[in-house]
Protein backbone atom coordinates (compact mmCIF):
# COMPACT_ATOMS: atom_id res chain seq x y z
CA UNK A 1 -64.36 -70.82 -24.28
CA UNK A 2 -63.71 -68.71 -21.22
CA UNK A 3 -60.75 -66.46 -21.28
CA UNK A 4 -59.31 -65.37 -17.87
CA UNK A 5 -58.08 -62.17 -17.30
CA UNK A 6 -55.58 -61.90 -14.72
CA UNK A 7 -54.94 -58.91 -13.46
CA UNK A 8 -51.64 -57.46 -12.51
CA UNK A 9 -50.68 -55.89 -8.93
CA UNK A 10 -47.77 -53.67 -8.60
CA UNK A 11 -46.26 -53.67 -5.27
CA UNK A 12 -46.89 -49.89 -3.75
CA UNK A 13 -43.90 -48.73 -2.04
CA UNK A 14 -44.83 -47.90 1.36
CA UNK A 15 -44.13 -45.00 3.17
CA UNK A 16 -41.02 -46.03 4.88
CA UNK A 17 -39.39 -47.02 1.86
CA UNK A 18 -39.96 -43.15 0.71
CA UNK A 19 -38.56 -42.12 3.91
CA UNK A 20 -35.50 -44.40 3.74
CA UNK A 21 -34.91 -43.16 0.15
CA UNK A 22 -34.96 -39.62 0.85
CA UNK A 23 -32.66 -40.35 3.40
CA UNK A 24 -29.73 -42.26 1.63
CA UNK A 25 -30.31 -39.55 -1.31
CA UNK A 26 -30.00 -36.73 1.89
CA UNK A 27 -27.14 -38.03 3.48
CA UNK A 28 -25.68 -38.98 -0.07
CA UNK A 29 -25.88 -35.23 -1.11
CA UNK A 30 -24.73 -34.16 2.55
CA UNK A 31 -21.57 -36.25 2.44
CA UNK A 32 -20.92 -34.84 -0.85
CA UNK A 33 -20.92 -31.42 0.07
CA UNK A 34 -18.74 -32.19 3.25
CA UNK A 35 -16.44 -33.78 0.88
CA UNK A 36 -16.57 -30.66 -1.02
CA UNK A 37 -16.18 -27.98 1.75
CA UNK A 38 -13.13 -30.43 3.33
CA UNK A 39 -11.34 -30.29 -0.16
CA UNK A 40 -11.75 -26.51 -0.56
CA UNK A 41 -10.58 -25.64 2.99
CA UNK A 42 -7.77 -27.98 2.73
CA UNK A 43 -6.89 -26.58 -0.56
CA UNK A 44 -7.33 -22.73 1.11
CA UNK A 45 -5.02 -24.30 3.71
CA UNK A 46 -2.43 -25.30 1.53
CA UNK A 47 -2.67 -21.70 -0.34
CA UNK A 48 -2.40 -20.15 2.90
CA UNK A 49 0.71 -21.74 3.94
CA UNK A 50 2.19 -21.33 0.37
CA UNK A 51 1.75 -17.10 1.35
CA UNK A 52 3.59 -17.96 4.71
CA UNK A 53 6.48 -19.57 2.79
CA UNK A 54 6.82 -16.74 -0.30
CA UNK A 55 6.91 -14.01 2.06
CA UNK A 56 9.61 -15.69 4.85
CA UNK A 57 11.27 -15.74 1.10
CA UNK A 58 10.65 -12.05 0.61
CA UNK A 59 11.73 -11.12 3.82
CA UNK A 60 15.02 -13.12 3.31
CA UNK A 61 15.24 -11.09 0.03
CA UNK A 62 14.65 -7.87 1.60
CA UNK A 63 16.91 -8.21 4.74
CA UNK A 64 19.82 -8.68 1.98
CA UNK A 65 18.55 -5.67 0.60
CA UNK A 66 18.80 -3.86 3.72
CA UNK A 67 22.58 -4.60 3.99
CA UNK A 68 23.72 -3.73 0.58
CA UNK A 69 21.85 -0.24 0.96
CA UNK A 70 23.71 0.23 4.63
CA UNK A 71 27.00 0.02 3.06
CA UNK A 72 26.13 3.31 1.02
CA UNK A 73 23.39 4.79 3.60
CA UNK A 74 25.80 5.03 6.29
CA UNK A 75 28.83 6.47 4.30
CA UNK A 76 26.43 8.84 3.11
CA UNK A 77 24.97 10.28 6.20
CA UNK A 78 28.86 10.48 7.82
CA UNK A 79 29.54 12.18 3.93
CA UNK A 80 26.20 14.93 4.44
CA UNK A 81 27.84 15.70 7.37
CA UNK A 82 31.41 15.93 6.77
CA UNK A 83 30.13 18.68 3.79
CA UNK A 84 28.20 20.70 6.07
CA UNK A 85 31.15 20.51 8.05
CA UNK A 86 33.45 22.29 5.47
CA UNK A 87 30.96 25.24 4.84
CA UNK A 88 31.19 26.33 8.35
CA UNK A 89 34.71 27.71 8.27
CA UNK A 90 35.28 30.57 5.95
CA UNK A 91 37.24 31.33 3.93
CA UNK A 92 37.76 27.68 2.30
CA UNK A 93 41.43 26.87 0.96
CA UNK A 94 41.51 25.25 -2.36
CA UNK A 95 41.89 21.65 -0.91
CA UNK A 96 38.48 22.28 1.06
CA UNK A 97 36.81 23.68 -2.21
CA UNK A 98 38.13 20.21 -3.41
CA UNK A 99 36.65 18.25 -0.84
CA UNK A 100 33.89 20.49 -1.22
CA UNK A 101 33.67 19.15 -4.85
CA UNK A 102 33.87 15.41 -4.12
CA UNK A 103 31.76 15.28 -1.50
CA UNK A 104 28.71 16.81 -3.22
CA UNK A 105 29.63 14.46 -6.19
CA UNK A 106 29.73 11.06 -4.04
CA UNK A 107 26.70 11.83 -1.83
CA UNK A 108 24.45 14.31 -3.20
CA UNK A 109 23.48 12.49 -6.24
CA UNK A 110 23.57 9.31 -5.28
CA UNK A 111 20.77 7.42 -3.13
CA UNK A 112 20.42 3.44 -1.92
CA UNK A 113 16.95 3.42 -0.83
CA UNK A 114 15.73 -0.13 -0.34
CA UNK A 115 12.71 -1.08 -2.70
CA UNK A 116 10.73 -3.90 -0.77
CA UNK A 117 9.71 -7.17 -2.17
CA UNK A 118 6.15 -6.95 -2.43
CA UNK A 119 5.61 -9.76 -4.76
CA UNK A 120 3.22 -11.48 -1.73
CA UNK A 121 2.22 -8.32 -0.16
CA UNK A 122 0.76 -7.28 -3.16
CA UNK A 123 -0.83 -10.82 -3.97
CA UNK A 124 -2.46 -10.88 -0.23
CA UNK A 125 -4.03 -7.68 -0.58
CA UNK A 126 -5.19 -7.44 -4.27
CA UNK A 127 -6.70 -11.35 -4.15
CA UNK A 128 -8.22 -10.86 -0.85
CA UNK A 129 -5.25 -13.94 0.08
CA UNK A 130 -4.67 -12.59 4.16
CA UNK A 131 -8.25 -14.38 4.88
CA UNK A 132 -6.79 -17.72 3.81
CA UNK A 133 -4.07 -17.38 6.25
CA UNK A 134 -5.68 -18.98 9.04
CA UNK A 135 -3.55 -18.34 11.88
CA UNK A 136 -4.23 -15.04 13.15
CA UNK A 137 -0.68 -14.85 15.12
CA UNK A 138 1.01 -15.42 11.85
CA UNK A 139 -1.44 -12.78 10.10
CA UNK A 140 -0.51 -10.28 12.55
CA UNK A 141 2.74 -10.53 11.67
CA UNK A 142 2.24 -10.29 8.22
CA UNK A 143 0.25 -7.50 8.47
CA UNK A 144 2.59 -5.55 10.89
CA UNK A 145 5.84 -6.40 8.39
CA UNK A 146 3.92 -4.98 5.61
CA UNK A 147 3.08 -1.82 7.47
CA UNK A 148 6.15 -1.20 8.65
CA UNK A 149 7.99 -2.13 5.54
CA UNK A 150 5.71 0.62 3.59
CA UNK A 151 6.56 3.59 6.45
CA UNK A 152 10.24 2.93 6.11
CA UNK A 153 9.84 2.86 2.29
CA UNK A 154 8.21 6.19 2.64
CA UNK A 155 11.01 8.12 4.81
CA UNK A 156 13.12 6.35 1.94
CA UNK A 157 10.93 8.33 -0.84
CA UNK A 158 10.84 11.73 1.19
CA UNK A 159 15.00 11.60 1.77
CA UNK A 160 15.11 10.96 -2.26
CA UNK A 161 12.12 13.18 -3.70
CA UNK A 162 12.59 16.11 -0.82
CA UNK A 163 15.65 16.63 1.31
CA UNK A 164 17.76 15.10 -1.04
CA UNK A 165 16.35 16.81 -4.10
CA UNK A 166 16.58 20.58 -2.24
CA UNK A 167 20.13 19.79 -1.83
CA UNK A 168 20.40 19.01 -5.40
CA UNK A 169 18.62 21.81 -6.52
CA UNK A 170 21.47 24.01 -4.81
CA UNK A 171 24.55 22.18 -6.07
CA UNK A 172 24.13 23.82 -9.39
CA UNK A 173 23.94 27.27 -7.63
CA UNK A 174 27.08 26.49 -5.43
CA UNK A 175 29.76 24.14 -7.70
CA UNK A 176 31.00 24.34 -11.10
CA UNK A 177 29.73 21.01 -12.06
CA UNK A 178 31.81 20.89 -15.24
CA UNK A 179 34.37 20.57 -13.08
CA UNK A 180 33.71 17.17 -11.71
CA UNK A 181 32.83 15.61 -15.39
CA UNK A 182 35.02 12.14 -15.66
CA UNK A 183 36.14 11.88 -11.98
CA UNK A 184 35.99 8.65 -10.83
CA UNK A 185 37.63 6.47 -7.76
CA UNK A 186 40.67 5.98 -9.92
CA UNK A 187 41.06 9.93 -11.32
CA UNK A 188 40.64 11.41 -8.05
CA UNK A 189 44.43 12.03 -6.90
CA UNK A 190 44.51 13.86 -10.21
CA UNK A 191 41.53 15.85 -9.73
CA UNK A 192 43.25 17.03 -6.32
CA UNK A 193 46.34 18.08 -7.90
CA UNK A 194 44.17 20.38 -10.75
CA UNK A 195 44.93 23.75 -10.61
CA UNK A 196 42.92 25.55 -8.04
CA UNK A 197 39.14 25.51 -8.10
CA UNK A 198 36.33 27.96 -7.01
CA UNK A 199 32.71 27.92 -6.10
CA UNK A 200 30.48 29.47 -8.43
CA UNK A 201 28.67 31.76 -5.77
CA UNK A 202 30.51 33.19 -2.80
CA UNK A 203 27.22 34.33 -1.13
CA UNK A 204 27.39 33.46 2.31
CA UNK A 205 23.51 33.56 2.86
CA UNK A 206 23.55 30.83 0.11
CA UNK A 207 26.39 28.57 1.51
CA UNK A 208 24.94 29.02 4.73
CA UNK A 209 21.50 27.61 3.59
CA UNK A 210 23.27 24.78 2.19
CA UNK A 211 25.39 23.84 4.74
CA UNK A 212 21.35 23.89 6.57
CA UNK A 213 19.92 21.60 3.83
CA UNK A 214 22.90 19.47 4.23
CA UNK A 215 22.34 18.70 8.12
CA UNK A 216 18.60 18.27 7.89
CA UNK A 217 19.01 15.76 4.62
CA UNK A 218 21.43 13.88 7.36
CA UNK A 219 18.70 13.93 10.04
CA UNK A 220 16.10 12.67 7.65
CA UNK A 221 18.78 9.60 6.58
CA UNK A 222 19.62 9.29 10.15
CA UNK A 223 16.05 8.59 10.58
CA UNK A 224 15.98 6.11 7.83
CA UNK A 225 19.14 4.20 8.75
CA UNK A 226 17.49 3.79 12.49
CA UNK A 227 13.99 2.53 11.16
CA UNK A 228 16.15 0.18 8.42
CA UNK A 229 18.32 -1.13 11.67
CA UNK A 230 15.38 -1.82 14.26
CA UNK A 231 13.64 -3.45 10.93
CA UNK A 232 16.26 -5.62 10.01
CA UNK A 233 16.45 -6.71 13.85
CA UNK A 234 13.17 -7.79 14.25
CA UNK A 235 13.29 -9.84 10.68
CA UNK A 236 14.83 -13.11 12.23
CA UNK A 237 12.02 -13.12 14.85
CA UNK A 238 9.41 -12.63 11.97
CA UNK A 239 10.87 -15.57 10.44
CA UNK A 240 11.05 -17.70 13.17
CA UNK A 241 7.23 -16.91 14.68
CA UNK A 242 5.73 -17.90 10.79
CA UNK A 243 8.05 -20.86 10.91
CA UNK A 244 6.60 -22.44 14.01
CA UNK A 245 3.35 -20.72 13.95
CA UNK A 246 2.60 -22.83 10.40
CA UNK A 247 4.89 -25.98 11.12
CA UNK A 248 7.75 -24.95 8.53
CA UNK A 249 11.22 -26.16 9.08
């Protein structure tokens, strides 16, 4: 009996088939990672414009801030003033020395120095976030806002921690301060009608140097209140620019 053997033959692939494989798995692989890169950048995009919108919101915040601090910054600087005012004209009657008195209470230890939002300021520079706003006018901006925002911030810190603290450091060589203990707004007609009051040093080399300290603390906050004014001017245009710079209505 014969027995047949058959044999069997396998089709080999030929070279273009390789070639058109390894190109649908290239361009399969290459679309992916364009998929990819499009989803990331729109993603950085959308993260980008998110940093536009939260600081236009901080700079709404902080030009509110700006205008509760003026209504005590200005008062202040007219109140530094009127004090040095009353220590150039010796010998001082007892309703100066009273003046004298609430004066140094209402604006030598008090202070409204605005404290900036920096809730995206300090996201954009500790997360690297600036790079993932794209538009470089609206960056610009940013960038300039910030640095502006931290030089006001720091004539705000050197009225409070230098010209403003010498003149503190004087009050309790010059005033009684017992003496001003309770008076408020609504006490302060009876403080005026106390029986008569006196500084506690009549050193004229002393009240002179304060009535110094008291006009360069106002040229420091006259400073301030002019860099807080020209800032809160420009804020609307700030607004406006990162508005139509990133298509936000």
């Amino acid at each position: 009996m014969d027995v047949h053997h058959h044999a069997h033959h396998e089709d080999k692939k030929s070279w273009k088939s390789f070639v058109w494989e390894f190109l649908m798995l290239f361009f399969a692989v290459f679309c992916g990672f364009l998929a990819e890169n499009f989803l990331e950048h729109r993603l950085e995009k959308e993260k980008g414009n998110q940093y536009v919108r939260s600081m236009i919101t901080d700079i709404i915040s902080d030009s509110v801030k700006i205008d509760q601090a003026f209504k005590f910054t200005r008062m202040q600087q007219a109140g530094l003033d009127s004090l040095s005012t009353l220590f150039d004209h010796p010998p001082y009657s007892d309703a100066t020395i009273k003046q004298m008195y609430l004066l140094m209470m209402k604006y030598t230890m008090n202070e409204a120095n605005v404290a900036f939002t920096k809730r995206t300021s300090t996201q954009l520079k500790n997360s690297g976030g600036m790079r993932l706003i794209a538009n470089k006018t609206s960056a610009d901006e940013i960038t300039r806002y910030i640095e502006n925002a931290e030089d006001i911030e720091s004539q705000g810190d050197y009225f409070k921690n230098n010209a403003l603290n010498d003149i503190i450091s004087l009050n309790s060589r010059i005033f009684y301060l017992k003496h001003i203990k309770g008076v408020t707004r609504k006490n302060v007609d009876s403080f005026m009608m106390k029986p008569p009051l006196t500084l506690m040093s009549n050193d004229q080399n002393l009240l002179n140097e304060y009535g110094n300290r008291l006009f360069f603390t106002s040229g420091v906050l006259i400073n301030y209140n002019n860099k807080l004014t020209y800032f809160k001017s420009s804020m609307q245009k700030t607004i406006a620019l990162l508005k139509k710079e990133n298509h936000i209505k």
